[in-house]
C-alpha atoms as a PDB file:
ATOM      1  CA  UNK A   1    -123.848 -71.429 -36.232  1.00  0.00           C
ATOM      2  CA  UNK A   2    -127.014 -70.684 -34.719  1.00  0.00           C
ATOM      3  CA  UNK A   3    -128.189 -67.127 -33.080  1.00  0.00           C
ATOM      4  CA  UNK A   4    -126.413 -65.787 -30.206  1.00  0.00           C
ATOM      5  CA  UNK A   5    -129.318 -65.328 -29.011  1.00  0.00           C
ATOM      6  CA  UNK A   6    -132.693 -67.033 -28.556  1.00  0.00           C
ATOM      7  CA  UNK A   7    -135.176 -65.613 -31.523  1.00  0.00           C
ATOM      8  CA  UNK A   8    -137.820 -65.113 -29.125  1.00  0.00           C
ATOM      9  CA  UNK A   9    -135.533 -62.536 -27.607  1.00  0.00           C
ATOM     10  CA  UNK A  10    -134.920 -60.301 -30.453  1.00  0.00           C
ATOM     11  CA  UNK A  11    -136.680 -57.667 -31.689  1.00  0.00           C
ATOM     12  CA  UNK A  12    -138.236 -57.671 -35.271  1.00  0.00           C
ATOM     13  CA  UNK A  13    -138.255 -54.083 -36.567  1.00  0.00           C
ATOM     14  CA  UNK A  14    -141.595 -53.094 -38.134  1.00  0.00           C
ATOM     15  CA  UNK A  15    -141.394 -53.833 -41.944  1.00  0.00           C
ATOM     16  CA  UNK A  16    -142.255 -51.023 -44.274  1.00  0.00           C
ATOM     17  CA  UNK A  17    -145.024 -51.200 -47.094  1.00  0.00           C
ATOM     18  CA  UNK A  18    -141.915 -51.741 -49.572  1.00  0.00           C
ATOM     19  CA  UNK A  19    -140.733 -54.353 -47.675  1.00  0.00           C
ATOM     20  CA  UNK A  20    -144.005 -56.262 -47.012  1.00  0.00           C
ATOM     21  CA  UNK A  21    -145.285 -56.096 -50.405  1.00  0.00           C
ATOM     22  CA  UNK A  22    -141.450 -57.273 -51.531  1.00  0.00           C
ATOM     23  CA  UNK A  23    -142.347 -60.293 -49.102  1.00  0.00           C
ATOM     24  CA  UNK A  24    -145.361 -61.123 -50.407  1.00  0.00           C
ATOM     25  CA  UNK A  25    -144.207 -61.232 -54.178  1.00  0.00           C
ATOM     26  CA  UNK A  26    -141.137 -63.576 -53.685  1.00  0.00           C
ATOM     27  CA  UNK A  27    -143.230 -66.157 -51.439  1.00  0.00           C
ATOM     28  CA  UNK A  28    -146.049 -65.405 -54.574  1.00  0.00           C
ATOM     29  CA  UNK A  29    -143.533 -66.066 -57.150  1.00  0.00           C
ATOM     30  CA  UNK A  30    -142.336 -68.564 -55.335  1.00  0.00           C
ATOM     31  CA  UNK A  31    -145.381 -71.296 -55.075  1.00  0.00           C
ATOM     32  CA  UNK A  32    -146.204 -70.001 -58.498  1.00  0.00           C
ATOM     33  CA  UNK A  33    -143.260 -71.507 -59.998  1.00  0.00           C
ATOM     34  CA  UNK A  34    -143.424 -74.824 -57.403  1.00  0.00           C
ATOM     35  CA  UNK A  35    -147.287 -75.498 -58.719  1.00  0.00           C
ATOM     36  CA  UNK A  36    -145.652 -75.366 -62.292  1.00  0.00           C
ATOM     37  CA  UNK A  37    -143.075 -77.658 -61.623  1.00  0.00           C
ATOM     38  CA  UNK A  38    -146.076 -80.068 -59.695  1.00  0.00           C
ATOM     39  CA  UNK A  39    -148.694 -79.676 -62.927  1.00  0.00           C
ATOM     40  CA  UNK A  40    -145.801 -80.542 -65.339  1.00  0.00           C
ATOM     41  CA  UNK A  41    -145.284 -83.226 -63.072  1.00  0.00           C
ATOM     42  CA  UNK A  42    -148.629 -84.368 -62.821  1.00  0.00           C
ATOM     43  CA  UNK A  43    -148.875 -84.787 -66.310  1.00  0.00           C
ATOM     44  CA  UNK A  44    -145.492 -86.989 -66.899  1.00  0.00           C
ATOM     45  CA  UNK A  45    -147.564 -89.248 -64.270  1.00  0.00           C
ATOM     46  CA  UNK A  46    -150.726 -89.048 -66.815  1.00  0.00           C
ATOM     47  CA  UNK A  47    -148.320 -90.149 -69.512  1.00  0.00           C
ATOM     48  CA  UNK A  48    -147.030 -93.489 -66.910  1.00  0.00           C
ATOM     49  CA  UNK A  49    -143.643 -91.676 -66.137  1.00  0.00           C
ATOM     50  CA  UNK A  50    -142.437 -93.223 -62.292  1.00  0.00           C
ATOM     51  CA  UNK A  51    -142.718 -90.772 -59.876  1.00  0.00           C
ATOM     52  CA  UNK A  52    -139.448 -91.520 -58.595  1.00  0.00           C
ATOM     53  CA  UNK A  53    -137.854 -90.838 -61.906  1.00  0.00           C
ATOM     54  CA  UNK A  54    -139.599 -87.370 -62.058  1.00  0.00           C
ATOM     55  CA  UNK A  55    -138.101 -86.063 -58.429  1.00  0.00           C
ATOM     56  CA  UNK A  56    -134.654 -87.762 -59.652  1.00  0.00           C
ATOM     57  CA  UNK A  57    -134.322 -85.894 -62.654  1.00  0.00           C
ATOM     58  CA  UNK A  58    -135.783 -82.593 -60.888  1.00  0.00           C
ATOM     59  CA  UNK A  59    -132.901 -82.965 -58.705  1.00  0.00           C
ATOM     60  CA  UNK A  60    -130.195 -84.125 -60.314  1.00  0.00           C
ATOM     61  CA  UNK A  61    -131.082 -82.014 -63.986  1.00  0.00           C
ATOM     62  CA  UNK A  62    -131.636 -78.491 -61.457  1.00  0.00           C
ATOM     63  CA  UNK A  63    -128.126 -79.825 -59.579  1.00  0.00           C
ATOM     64  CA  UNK A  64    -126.006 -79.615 -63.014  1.00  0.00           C
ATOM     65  CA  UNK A  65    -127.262 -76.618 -64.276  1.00  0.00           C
ATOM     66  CA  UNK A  66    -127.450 -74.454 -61.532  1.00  0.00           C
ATOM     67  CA  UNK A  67    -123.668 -75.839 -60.619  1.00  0.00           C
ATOM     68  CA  UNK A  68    -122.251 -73.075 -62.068  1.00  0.00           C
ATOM     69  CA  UNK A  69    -124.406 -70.019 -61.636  1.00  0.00           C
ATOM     70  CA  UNK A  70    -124.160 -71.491 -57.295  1.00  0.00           C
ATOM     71  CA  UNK A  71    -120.642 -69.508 -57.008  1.00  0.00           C
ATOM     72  CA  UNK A  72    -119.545 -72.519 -54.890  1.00  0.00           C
ATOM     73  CA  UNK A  73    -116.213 -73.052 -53.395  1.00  0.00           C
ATOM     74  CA  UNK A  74    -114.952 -76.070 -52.518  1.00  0.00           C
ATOM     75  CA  UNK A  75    -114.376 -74.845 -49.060  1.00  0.00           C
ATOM     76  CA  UNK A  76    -118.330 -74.953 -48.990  1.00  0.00           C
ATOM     77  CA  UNK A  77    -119.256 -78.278 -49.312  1.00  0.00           C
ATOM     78  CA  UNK A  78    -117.952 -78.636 -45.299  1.00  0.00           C
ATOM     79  CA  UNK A  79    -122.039 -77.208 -44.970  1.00  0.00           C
ATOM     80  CA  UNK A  80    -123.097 -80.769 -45.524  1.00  0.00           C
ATOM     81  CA  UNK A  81    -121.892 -82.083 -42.408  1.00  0.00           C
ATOM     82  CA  UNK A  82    -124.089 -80.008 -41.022  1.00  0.00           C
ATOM     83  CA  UNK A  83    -127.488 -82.081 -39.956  1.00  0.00           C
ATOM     84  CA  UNK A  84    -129.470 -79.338 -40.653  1.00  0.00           C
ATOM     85  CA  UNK A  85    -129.021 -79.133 -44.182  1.00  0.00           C
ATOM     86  CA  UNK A  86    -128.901 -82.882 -44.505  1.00  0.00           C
ATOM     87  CA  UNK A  87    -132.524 -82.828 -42.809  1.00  0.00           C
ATOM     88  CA  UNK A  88    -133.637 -79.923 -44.877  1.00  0.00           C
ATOM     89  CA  UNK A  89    -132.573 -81.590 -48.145  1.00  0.00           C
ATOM     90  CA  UNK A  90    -133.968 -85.081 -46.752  1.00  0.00           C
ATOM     91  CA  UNK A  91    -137.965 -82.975 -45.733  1.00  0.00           C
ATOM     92  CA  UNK A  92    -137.913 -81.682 -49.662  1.00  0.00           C
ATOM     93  CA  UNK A  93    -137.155 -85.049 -51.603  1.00  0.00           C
ATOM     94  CA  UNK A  94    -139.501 -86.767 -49.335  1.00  0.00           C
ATOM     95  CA  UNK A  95    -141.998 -84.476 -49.611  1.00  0.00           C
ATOM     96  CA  UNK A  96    -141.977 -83.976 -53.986  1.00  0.00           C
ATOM     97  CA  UNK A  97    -141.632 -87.802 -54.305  1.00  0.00           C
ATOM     98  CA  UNK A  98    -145.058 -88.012 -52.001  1.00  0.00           C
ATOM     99  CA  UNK A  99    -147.117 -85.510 -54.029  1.00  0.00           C
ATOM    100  CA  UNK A 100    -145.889 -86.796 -56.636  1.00  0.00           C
ATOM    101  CA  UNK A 101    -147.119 -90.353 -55.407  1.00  0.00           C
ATOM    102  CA  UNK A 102    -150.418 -88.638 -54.804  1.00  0.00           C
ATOM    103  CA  UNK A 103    -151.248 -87.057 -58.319  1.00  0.00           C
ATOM    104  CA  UNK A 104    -150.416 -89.948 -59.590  1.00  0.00           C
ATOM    105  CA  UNK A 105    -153.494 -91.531 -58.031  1.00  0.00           C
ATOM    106  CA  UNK A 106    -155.650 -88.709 -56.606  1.00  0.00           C
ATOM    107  CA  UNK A 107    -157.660 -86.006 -57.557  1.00  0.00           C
ATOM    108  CA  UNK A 108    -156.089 -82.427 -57.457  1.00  0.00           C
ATOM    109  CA  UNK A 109    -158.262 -80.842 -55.617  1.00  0.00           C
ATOM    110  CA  UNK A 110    -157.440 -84.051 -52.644  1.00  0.00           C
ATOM    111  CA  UNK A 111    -153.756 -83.515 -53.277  1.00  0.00           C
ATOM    112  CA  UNK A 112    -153.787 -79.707 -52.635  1.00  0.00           C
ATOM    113  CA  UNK A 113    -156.216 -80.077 -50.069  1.00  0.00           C
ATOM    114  CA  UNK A 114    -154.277 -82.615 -47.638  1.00  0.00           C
ATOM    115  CA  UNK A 115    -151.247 -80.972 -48.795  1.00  0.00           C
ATOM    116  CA  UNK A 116    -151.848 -77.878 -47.031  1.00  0.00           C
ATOM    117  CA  UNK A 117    -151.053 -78.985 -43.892  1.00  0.00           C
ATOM    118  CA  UNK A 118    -147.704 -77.960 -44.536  1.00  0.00           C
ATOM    119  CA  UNK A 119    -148.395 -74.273 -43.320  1.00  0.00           C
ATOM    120  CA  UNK A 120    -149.928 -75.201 -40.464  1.00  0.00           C
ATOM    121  CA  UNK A 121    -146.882 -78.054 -39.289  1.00  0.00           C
ATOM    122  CA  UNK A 122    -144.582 -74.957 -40.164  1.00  0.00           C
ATOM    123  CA  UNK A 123    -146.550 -72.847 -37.880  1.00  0.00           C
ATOM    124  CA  UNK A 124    -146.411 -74.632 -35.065  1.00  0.00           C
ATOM    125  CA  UNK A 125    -142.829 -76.098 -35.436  1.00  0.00           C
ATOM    126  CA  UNK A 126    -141.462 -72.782 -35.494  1.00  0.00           C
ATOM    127  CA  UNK A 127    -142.876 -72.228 -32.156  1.00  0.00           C
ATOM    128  CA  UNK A 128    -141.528 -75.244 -30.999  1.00  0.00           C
ATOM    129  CA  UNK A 129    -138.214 -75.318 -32.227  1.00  0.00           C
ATOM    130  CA  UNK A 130    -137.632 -71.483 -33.490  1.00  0.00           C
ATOM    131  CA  UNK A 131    -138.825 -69.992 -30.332  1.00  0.00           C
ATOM    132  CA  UNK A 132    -141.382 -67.359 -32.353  1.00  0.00           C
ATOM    133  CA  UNK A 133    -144.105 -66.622 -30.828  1.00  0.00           C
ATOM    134  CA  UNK A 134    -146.426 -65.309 -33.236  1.00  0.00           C
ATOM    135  CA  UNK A 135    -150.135 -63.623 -31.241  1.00  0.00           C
ATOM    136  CA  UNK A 136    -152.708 -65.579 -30.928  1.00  0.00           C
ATOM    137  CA  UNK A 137    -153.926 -63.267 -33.727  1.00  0.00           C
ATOM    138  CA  UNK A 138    -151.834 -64.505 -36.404  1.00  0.00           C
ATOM    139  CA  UNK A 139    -152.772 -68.161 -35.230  1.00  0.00           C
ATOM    140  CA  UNK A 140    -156.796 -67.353 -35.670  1.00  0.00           C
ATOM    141  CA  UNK A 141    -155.541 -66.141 -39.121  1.00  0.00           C
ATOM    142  CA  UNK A 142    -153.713 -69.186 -39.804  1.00  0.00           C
ATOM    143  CA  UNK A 143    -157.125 -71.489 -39.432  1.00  0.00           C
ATOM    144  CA  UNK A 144    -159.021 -69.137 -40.916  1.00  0.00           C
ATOM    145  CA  UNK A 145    -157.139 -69.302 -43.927  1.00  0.00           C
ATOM    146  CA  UNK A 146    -156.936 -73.120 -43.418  1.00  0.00           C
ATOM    147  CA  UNK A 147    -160.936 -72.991 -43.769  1.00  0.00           C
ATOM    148  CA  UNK A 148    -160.608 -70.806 -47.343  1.00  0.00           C
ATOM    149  CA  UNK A 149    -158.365 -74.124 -48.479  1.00  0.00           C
ATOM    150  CA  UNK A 150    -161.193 -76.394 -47.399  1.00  0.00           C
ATOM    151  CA  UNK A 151    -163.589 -74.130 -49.349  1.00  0.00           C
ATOM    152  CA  UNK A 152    -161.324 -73.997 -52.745  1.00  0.00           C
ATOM    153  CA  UNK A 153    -159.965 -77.375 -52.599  1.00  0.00           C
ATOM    154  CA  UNK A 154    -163.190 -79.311 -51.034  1.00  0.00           C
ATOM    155  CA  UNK A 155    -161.516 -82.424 -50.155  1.00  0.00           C
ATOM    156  CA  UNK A 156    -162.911 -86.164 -49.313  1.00  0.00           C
ATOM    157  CA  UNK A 157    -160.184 -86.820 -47.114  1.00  0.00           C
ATOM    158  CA  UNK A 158    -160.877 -90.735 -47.634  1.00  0.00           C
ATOM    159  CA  UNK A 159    -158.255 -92.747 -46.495  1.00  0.00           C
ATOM    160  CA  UNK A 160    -156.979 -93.975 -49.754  1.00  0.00           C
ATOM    161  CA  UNK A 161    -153.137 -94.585 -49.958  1.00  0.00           C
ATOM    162  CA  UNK A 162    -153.011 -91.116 -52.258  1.00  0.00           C
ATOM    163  CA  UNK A 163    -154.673 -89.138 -49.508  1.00  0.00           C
ATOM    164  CA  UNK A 164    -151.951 -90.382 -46.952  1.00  0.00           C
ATOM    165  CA  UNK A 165    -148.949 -89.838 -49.137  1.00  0.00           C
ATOM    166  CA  UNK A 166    -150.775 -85.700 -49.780  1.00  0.00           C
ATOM    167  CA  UNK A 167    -150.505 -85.726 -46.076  1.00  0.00           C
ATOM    168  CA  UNK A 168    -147.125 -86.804 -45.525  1.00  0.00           C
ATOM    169  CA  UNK A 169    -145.996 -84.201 -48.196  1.00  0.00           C
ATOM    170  CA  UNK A 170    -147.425 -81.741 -46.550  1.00  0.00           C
ATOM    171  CA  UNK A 171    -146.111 -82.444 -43.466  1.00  0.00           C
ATOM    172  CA  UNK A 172    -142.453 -82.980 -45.335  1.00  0.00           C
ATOM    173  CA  UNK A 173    -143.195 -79.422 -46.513  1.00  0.00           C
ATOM    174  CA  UNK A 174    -143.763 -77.824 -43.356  1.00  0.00           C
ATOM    175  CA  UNK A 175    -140.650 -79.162 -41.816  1.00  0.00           C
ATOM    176  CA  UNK A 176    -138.977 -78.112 -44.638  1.00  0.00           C
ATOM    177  CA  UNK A 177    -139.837 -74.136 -43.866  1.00  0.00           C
ATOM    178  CA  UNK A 178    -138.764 -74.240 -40.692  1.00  0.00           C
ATOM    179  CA  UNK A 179    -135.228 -75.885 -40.988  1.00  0.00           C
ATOM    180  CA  UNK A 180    -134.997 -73.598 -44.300  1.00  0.00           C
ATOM    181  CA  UNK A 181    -135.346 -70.691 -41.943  1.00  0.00           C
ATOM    182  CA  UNK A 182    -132.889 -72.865 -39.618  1.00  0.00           C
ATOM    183  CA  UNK A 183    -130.488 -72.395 -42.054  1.00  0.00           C
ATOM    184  CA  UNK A 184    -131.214 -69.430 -44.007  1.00  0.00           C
ATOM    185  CA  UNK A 185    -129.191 -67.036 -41.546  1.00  0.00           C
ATOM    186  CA  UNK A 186    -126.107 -69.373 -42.044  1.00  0.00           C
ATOM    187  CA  UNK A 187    -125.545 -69.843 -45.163  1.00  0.00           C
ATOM    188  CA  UNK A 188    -125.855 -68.497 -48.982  1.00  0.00           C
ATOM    189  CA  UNK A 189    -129.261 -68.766 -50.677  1.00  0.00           C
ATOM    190  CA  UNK A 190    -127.316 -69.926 -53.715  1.00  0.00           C
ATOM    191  CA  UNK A 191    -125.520 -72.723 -51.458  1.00  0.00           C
ATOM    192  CA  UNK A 192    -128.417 -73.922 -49.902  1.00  0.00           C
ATOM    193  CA  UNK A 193    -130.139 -74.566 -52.891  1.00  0.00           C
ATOM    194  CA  UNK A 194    -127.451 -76.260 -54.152  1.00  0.00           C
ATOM    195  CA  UNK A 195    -126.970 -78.529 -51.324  1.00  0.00           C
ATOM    196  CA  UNK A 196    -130.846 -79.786 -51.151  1.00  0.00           C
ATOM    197  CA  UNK A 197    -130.332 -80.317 -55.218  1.00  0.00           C
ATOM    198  CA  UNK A 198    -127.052 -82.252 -54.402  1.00  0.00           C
ATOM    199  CA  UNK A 199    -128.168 -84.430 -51.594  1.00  0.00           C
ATOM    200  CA  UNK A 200    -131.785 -84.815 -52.728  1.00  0.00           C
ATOM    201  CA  UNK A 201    -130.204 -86.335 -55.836  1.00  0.00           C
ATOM    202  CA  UNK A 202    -127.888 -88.389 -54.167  1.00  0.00           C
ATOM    203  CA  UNK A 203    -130.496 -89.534 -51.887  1.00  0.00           C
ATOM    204  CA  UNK A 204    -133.341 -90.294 -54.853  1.00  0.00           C
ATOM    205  CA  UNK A 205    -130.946 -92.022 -57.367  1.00  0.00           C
ATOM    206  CA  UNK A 206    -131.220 -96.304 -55.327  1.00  0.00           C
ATOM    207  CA  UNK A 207    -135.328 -95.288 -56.193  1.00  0.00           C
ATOM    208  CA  UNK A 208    -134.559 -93.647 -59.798  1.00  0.00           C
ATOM    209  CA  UNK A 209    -132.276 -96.904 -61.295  1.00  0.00           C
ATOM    210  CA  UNK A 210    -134.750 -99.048 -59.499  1.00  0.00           C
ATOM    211  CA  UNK A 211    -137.608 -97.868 -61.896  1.00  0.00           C
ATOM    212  CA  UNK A 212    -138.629 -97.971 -65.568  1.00  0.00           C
ATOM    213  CA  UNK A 213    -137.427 -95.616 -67.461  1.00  0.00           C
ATOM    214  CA  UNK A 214    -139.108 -93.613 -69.546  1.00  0.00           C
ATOM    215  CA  UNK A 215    -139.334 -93.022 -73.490  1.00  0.00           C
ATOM    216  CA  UNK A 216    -137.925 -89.933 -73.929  1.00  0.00           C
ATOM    217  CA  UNK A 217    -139.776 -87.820 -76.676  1.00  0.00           C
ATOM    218  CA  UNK A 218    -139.790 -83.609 -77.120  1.00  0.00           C
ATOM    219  CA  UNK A 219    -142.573 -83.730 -75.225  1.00  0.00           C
ATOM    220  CA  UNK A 220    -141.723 -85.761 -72.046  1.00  0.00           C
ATOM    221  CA  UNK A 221    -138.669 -83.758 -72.308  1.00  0.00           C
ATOM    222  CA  UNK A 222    -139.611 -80.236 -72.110  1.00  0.00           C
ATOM    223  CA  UNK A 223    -142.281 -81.418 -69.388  1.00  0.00           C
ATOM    224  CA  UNK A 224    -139.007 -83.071 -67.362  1.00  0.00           C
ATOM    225  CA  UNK A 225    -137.091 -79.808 -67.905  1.00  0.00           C
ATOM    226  CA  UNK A 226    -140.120 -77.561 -66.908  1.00  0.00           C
ATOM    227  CA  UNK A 227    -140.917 -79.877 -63.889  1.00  0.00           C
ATOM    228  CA  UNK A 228    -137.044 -79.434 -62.586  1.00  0.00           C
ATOM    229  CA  UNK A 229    -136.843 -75.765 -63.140  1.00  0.00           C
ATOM    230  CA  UNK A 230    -140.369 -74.538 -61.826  1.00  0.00           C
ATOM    231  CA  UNK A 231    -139.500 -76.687 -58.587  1.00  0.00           C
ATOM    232  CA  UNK A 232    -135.939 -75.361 -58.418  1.00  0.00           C
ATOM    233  CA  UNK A 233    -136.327 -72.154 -58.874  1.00  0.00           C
ATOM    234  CA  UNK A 234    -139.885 -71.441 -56.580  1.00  0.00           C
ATOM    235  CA  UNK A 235    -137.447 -73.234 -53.677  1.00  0.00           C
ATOM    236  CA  UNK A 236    -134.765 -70.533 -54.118  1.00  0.00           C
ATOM    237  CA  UNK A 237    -137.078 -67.983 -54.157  1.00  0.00           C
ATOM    238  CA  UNK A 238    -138.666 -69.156 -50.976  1.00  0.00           C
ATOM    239  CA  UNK A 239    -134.933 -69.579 -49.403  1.00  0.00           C
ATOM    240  CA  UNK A 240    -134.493 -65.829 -50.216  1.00  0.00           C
ATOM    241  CA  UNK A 241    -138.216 -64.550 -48.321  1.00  0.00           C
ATOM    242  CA  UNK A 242    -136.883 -66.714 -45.355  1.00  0.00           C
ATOM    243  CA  UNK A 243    -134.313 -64.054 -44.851  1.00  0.00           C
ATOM    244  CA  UNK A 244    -136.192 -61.517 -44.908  1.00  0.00           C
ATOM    245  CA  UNK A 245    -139.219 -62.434 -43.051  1.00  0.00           C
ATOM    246  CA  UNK A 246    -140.113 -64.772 -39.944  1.00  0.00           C
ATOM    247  CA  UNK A 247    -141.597 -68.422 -40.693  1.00  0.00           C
ATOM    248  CA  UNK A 248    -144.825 -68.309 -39.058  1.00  0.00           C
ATOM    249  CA  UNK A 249    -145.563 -65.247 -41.176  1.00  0.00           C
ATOM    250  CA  UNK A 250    -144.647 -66.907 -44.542  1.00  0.00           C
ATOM    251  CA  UNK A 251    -146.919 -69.666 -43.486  1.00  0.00           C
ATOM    252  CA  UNK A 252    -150.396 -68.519 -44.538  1.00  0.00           C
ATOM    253  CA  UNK A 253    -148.343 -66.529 -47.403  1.00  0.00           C
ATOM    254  CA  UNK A 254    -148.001 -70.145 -48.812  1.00  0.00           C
ATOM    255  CA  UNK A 255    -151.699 -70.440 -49.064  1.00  0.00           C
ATOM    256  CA  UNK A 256    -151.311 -68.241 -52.319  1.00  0.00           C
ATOM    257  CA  UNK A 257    -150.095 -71.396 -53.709  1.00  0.00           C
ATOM    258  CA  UNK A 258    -153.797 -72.195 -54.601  1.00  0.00           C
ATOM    259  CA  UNK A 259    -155.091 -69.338 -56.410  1.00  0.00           C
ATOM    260  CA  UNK A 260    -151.434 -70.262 -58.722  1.00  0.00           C
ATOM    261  CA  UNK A 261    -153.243 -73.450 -58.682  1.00  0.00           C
ATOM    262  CA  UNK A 262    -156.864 -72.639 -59.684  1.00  0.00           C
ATOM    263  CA  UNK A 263    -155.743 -70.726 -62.503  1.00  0.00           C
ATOM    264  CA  UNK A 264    -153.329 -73.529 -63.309  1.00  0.00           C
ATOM    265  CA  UNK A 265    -156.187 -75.659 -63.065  1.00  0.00           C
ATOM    266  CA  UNK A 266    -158.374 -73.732 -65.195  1.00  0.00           C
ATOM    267  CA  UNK A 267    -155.775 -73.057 -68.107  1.00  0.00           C
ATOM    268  CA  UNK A 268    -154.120 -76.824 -68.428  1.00  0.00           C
ATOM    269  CA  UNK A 269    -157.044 -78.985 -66.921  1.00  0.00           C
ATOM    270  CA  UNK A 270    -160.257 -76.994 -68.068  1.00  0.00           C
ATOM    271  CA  UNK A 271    -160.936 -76.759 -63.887  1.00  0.00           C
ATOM    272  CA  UNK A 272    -163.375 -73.891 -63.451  1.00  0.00           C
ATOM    273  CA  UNK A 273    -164.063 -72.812 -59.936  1.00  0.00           C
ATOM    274  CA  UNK A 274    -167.592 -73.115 -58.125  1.00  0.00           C
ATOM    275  CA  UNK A 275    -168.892 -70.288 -55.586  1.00  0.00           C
ATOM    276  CA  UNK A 276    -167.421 -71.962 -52.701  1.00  0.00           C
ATOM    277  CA  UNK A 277    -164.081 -71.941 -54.259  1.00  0.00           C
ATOM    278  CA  UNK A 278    -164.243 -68.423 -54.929  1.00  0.00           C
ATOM    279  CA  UNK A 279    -165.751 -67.876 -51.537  1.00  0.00           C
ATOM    280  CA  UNK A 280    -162.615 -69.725 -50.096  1.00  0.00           C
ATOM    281  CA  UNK A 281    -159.800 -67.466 -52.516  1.00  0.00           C
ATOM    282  CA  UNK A 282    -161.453 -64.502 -50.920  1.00  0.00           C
ATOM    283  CA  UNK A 283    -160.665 -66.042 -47.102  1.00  0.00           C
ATOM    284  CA  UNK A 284    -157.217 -66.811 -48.389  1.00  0.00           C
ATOM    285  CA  UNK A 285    -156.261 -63.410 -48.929  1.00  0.00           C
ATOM    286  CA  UNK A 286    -157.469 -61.833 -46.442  1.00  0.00           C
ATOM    287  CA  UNK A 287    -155.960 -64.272 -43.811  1.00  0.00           C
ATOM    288  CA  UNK A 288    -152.541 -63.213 -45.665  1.00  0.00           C
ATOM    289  CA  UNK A 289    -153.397 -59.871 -45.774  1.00  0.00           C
ATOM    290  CA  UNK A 290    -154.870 -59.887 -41.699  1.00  0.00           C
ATOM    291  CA  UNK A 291    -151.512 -61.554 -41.100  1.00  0.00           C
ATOM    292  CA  UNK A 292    -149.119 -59.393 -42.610  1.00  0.00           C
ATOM    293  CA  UNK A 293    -151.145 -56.371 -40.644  1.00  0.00           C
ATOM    294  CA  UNK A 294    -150.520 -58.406 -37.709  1.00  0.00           C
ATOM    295  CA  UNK A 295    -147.217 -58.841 -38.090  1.00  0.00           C
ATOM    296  CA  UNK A 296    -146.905 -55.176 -38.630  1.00  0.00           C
ATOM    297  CA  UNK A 297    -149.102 -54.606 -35.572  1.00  0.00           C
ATOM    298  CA  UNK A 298    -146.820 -56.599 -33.150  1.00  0.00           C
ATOM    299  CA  UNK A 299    -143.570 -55.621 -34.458  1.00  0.00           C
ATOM    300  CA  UNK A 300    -144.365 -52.064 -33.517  1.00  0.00           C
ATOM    301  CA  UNK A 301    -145.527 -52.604 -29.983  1.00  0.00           C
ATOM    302  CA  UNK A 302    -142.189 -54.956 -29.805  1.00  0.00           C
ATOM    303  CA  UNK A 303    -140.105 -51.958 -30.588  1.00  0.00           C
ATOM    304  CA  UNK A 304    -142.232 -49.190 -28.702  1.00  0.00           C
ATOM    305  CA  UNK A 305    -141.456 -51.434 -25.859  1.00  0.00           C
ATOM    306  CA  UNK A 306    -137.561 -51.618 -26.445  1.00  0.00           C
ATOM    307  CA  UNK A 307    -138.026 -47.732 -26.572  1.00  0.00           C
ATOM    308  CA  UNK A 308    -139.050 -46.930 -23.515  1.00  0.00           C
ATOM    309  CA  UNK A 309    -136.856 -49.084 -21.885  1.00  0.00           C
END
């Protein structure tokens, strides 16, 4: 099931302007629709709702409903003996119970702030265990759109039980990339996403019955509902760019997430930026924007090479 080949032997064809700009919207649309999920989730927290109970029912609600829109066969299911999709479905319940954890207690700004490690463990596992090699280029990009995070998010990094449960999150997150993109050559967006929904369920329900339940009202309902579809459907989105793009360049495309989240910030939690955070949008994009030029950059020498071979 994995590549005849090593990926650090292949070639990546040069992607076109169509195809780049294709990239960027999914991964955009993407951790658009995960920072909805997190804000409605943020405020069943406000309201006292167990964060346990809010990655349950994201889960196990998403699970259900996308059931029969997944076109699964039964012959399928033989996917989750596969350890790869057990870890990938184990990274993304750890890591949406932790944030969860975190907004619960923390600031924001903190959450987001520690929480962006993610890109940067997805970065560097992909070298590790992917075989990319992404230029030293797109690495200098990487931090230097690490730096416009500091700026927007402006974190105390205090050790406070909050701040570590942002980190591990993040760190959940950016294992989760990489053993998406793992996968994503094997198997059916639409069967992946049902299999971290299944076993993520399976795996949160011992914490769910453990904790208080909630008193269900329109309001903590639509916020469930709105909580399980934004996360659901930003993590499908982002199953689909793996396929069509390398993981170390949808890395710094996930630091997109925060201008979804400023604006988030602004319309439900009256969060105006400062100068710095604008500053630090600015160095966001144009690390994305420097990286996707890289990528463009090295996947045309690649195949120049081949060429004149």
């Amino acid at each position: 099931m994995y590549p005849p080949v090593p990926l650090y032997d292949r070639v990546v064809s040069p992607m076109s302007a169509s195809d780049l700009f294709r990239v960027i919207s999914i991964v955009f649309a993407a951790v658009t629709f995960v920072v909805l999920g997190d804000t409605a989730g943020k405020l069943l927290t406000a309201d006292g709702v167990d964060p346990f109970i809010i990655a349950w029912t994201r889960f196990a609600l998403a699970a259900v409903f996308f059931l029969p829109f997944s076109g699964l066969k039964l012959g399928e299911l033989s996917c989750l003996k596969d350890w790869r999709v057990l870890l990938r479905a184990a990274f993304i319940a750890g890591g949406i119970c932790s944030i969860l954890t975190a907004l619960k207690t923390e600031p924001i700004a903190n959450v987001f702030g520690a929480f962006f490690i993610g890109p940067v463990v997805s970065y560097l596992l992909a070298i590790l265990f992917l075989g990319e090699k992404p230029s030293q280029t797109r690495g200098f990009l990487l931090g230097f759109g690490f730096i416009g995070v500091m700026l927007v998010v402006k974190p105390g990094f205090g050790v406070t039980p909050g701040i570590v449960f942002a980190l591990v999150a993040g760190v959940c997150y950016g294992a989760y990339l990489v053993t998406t993109k793992m996968t994503a050559g094997d198997y059916r967006p639409r069967l992946l996403l049902f299999s971290q929904l299944l076993v993520g369920s399976i795996l949160l329900t011992p914490a769910a019955l453990s904790a208080e339940l909630p008193q269900l009202d329109v309001t903590v309902s639509l916020l469930i509902a709105g909580s399980a579809f934004g996360s659901t459907l930003g993590n499908y989105l982002l199953v689909i760019a793996h396929r069509k793009a390398e993981a170390s360049l949808i890395a710094p495309l996930v630091y997109t997430q925060l201008i979804s989240a400023t604006l988030l910030g602004i319309l439900v939690f009256g969060d105006w930026p400062d100068i710095y955070s604008l500053l630090g949008l600015t160095i966001i994009v144009l690390s994305g924007l420097g990286s996707l030029l890289a990528t463009r950059r090295d996947a045309s020498r690649a195949t120049a090479v081949v060429e004149r071979s």
